[in-house]
N, C-alpha and C. Protein backbone atom coordinates (compact mmCIF):
# COMPACT_ATOMS: atom_id res chain seq x y z
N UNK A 1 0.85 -1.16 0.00
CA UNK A 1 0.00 0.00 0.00
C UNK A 1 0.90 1.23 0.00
N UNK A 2 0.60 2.29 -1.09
CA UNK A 2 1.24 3.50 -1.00
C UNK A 2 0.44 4.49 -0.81
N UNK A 3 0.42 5.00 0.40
CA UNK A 3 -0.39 5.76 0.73
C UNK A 3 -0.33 7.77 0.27
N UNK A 4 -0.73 8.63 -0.04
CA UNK A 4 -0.54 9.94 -0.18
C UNK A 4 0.58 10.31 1.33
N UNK A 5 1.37 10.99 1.33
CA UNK A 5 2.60 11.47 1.92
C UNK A 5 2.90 10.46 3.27
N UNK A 6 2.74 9.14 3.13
CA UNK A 6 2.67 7.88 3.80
C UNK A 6 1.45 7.85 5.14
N UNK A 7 0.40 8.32 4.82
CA UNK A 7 -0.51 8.23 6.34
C UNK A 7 -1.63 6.84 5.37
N UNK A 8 -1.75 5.85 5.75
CA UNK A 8 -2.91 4.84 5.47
C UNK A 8 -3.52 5.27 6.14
N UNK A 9 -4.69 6.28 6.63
CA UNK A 9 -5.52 6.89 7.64
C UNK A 9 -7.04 6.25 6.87
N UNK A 10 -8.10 6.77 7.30
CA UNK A 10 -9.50 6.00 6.95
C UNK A 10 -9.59 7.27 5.73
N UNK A 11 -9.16 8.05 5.56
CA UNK A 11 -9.96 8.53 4.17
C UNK A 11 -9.05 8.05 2.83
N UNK A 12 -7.92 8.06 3.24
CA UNK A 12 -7.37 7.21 2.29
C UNK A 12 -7.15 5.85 1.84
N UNK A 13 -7.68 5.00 3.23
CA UNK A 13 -8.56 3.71 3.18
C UNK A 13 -9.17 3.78 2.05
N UNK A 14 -10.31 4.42 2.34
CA UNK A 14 -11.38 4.25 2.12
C UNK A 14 -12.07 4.93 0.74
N UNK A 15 -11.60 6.53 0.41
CA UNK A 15 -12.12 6.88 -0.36
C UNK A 15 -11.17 7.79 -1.03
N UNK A 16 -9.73 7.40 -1.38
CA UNK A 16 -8.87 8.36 -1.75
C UNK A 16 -8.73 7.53 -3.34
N UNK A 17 -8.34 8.41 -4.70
CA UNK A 17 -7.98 7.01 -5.31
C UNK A 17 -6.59 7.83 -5.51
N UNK A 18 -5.86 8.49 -4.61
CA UNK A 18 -4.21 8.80 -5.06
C UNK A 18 -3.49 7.41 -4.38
N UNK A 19 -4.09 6.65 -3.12
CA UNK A 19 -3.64 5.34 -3.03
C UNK A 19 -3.93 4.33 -3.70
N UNK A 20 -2.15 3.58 -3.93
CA UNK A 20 -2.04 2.80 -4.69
C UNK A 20 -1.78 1.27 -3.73
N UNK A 21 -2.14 0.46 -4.74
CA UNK A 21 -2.07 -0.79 -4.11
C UNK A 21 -1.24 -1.70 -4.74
N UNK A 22 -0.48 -2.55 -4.64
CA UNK A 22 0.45 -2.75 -5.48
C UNK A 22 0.79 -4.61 -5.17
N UNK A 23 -0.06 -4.75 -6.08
CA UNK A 23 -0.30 -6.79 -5.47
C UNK A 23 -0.42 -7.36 -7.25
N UNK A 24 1.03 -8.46 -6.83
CA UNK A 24 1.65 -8.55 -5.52
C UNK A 24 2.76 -7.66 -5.36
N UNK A 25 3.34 -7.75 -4.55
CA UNK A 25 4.44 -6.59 -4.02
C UNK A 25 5.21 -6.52 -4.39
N UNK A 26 5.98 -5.41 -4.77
CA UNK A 26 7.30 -5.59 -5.45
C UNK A 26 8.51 -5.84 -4.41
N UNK A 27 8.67 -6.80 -4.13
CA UNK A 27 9.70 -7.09 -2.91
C UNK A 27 10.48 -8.39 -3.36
N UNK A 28 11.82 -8.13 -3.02
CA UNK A 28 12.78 -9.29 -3.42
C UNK A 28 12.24 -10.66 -2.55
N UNK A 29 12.50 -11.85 -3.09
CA UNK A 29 12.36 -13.09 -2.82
C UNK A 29 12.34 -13.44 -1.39
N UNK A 30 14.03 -13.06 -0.82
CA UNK A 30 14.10 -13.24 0.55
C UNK A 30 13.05 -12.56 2.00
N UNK A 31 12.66 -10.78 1.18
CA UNK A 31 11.71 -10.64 2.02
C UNK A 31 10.41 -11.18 1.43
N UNK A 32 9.93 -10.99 0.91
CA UNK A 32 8.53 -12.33 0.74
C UNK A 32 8.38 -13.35 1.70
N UNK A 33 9.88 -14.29 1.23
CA UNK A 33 9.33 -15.59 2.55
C UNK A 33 9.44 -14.60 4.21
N UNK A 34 10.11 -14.20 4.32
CA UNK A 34 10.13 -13.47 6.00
C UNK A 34 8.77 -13.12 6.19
N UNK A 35 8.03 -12.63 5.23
CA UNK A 35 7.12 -11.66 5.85
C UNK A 35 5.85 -12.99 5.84
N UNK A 36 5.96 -13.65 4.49
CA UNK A 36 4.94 -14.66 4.64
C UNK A 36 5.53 -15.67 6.01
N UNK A 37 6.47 -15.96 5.95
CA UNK A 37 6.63 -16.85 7.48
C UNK A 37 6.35 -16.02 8.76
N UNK A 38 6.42 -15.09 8.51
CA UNK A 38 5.72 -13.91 9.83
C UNK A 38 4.42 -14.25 9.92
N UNK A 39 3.83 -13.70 8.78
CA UNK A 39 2.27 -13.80 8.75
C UNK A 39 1.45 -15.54 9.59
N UNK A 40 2.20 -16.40 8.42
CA UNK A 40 1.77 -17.93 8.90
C UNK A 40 1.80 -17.85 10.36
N UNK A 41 3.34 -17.79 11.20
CA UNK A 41 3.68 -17.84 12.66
C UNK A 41 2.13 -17.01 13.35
N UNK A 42 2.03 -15.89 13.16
CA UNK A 42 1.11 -15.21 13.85
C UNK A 42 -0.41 -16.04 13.27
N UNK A 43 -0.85 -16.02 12.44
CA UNK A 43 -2.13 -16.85 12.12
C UNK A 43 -2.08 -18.18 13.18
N UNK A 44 -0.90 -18.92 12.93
CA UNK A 44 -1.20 -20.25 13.64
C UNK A 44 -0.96 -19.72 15.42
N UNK A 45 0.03 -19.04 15.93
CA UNK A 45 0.19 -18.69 17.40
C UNK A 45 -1.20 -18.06 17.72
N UNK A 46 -1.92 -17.38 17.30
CA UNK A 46 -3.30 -17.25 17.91
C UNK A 46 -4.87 -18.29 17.74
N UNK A 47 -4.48 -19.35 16.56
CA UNK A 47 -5.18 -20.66 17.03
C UNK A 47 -6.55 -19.78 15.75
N UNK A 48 -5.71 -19.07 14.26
CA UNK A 48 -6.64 -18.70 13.33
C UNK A 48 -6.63 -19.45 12.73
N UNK A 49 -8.37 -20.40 11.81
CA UNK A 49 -8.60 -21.40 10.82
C UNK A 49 -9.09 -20.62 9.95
N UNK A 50 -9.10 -21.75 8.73
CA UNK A 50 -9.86 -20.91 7.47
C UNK A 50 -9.02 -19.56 6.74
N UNK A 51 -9.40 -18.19 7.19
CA UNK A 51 -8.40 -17.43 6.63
C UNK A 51 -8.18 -16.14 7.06
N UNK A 52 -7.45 -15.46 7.07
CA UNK A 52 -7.36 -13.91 8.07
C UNK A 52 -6.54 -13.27 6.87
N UNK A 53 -6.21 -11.83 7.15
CA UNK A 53 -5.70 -11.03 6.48
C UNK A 53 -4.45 -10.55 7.41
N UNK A 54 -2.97 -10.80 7.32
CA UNK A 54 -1.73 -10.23 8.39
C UNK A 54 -1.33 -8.85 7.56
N UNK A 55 -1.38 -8.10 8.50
CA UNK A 55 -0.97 -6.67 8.49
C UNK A 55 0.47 -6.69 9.11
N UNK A 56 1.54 -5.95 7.80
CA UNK A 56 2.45 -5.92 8.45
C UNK A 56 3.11 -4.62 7.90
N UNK A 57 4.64 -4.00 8.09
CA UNK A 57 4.91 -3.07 7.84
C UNK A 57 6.24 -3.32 7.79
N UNK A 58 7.13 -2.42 6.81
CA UNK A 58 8.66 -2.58 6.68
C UNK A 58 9.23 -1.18 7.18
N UNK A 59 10.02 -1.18 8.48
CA UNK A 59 10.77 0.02 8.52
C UNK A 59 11.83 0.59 7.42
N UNK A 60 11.52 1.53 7.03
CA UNK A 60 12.64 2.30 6.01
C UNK A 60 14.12 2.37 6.19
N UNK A 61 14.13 2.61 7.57
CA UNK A 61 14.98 3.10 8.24
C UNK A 61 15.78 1.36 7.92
N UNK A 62 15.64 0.30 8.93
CA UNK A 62 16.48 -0.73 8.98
C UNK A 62 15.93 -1.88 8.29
N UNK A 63 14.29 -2.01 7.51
CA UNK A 63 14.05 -2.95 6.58
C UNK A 63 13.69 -4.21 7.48
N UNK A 64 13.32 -3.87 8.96
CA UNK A 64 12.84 -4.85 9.78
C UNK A 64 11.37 -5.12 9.62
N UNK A 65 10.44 -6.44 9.58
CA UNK A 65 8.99 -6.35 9.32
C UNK A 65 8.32 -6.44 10.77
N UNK A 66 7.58 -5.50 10.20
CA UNK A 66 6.76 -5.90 12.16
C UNK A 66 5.59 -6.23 11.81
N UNK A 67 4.71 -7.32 12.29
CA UNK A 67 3.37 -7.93 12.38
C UNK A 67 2.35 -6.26 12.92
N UNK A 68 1.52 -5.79 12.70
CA UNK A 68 0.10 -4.83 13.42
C UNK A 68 -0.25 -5.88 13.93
N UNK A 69 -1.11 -6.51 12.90
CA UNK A 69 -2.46 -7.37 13.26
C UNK A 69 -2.39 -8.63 12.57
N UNK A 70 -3.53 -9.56 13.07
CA UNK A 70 -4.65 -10.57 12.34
C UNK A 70 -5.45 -9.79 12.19
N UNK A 71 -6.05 -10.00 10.91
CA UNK A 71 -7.77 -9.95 10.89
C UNK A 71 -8.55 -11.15 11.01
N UNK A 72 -8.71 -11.24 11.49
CA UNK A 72 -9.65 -12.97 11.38
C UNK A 72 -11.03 -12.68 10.05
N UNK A 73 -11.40 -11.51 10.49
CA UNK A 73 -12.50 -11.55 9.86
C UNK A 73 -12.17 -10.08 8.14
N UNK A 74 -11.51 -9.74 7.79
CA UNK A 74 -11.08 -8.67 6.92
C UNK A 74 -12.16 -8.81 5.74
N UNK A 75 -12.32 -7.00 5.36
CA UNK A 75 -13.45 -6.98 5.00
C UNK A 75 -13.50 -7.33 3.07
N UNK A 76 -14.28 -6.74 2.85
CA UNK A 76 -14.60 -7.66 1.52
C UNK A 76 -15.25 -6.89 0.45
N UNK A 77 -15.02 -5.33 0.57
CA UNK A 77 -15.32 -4.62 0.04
C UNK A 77 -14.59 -3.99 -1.42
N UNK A 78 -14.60 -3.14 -2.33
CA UNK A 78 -13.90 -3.09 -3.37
C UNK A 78 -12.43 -2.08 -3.04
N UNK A 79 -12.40 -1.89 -1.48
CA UNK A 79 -11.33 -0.77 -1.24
C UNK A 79 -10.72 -2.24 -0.47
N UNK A 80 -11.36 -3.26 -0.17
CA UNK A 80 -10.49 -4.65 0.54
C UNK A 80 -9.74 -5.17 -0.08
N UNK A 81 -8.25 -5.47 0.59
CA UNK A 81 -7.17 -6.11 0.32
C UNK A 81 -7.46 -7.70 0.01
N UNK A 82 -8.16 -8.14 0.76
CA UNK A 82 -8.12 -9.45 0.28
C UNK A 82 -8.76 -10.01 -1.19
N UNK A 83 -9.67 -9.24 -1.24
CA UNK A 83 -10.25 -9.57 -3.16
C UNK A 83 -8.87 -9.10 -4.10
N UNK A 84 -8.35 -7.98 -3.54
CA UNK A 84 -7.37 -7.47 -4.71
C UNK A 84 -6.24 -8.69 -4.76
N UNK A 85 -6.16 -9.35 -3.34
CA UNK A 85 -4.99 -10.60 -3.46
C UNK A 85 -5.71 -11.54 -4.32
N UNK A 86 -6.80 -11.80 -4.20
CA UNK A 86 -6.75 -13.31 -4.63
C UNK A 86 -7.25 -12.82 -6.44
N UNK A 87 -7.49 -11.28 -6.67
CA UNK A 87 -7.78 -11.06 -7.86
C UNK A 87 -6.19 -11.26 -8.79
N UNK A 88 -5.33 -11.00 -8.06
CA UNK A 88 -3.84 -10.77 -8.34
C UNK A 88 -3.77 -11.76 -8.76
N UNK A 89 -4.08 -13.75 -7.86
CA UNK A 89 -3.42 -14.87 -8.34
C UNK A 89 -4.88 -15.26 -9.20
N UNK A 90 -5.68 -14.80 -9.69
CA UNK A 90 -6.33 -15.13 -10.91
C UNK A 90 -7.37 -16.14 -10.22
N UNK A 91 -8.40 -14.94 -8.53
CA UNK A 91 -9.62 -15.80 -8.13
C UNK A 91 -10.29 -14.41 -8.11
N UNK A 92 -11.30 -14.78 -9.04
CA UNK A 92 -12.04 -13.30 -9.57
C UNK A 92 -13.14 -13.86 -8.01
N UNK A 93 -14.04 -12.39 -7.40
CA UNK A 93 -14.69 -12.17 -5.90
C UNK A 93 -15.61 -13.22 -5.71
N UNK A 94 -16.35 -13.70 -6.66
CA UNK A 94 -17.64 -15.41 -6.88
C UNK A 94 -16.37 -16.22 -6.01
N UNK A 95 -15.71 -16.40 -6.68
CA UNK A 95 -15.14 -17.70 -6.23
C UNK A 95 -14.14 -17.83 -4.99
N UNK A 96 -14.05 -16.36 -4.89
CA UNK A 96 -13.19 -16.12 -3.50
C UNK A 96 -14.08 -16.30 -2.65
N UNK A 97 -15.09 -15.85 -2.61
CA UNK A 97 -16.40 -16.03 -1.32
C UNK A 97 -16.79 -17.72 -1.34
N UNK A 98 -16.82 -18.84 -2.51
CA UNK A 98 -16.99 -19.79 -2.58
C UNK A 98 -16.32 -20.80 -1.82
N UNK A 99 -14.89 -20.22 -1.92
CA UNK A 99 -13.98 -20.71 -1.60
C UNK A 99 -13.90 -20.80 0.22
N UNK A 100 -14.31 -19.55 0.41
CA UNK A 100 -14.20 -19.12 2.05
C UNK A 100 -15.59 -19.63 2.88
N UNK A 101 -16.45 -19.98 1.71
CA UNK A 101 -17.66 -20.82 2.63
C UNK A 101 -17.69 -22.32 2.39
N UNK A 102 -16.68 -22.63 1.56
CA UNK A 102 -16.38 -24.24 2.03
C UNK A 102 -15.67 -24.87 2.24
N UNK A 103 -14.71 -23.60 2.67
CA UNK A 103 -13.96 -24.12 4.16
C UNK A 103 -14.19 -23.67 5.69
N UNK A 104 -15.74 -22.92 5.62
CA UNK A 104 -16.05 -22.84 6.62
C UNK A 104 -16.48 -24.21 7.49
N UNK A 105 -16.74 -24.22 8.54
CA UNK A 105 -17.03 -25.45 9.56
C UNK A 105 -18.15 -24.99 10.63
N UNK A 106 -18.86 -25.54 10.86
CA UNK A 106 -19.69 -25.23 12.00
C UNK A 106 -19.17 -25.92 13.27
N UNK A 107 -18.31 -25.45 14.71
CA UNK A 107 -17.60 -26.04 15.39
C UNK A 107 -18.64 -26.60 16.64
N UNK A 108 -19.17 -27.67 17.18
CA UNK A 108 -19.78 -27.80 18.32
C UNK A 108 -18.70 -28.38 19.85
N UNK A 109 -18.94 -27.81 20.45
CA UNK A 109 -18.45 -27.81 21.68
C UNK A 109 -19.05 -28.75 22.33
N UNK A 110 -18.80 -29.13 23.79
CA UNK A 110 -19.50 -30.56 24.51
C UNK A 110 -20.27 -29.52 25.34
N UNK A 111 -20.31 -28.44 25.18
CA UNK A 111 -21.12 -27.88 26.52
C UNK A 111 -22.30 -26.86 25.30
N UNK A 112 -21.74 -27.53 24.05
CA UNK A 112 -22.99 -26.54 23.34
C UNK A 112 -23.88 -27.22 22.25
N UNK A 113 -25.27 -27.17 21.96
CA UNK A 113 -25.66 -27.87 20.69
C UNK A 113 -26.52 -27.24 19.91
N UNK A 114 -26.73 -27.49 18.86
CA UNK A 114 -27.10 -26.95 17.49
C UNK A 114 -28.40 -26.86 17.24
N UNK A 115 -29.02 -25.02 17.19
CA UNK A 115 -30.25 -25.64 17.16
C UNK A 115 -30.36 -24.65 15.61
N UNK A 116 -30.99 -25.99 14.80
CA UNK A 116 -31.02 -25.42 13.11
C UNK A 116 -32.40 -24.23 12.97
N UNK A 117 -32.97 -24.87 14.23
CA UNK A 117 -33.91 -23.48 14.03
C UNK A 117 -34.12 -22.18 14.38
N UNK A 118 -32.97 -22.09 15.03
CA UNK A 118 -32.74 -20.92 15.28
C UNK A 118 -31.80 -19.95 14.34
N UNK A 119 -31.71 -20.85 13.35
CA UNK A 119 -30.88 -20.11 11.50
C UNK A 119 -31.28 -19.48 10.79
């Protein structure tokens, strides 16, 4: 993400089009895997299935990556990162949502049970 004079703030989220998005990234090989083995580490250390969105950032200064966030849930809108990824490896938005509801799971617990009519 290249943001107008570097602030990613919510109007440039959201409704700027001088930000650019740039997927996939132009980043050498070695940082790719770092940042994707960052991302994986944090998805699996907080016990995330199915799929999340990792927010991360490269200092200028020394080129170190730091994790923000998980999203567990990241949104899905036409200013959302995750359609523009999977538009990048050639999964147009039908089949990205297809994809994310059948690998959804309905999880039951021993102290909880399923009532279909309440759906």
């Amino acid at each position: 993400v290249v943001a107008p004079e570097g602030n990613y703030d919510y109007k440039n989220k959201y409704f700027s089009d001088e930000t650019r998005y740039i997927c996939p990234a132009d980043i050498d090989a070695d940082l790719e895997q770092r940042t994707r083995a960052l991302s994986l580490a944090a998805f699996h250390a907080v016990g995330c299935r199915g799929w999340a969105r990792a927010d991360l950032m490269q200092c200028k200064r020394d080129g170190v990556v730091y994790l923000l966030e998980i999203n567990t849930s990241p949104g899905m809108t036409g200013h959302s990162l995750v359609p523009m990824a999977a538009k990048a490896v050639g999964i147009d938005y039908a089949n990205l949502v297809l994809r994310i509801l059948a690998g959804a799971q309905l999880e039951l617990r021993a102290n909880q049970y399923w009532k279909p009519d309440l759906l």
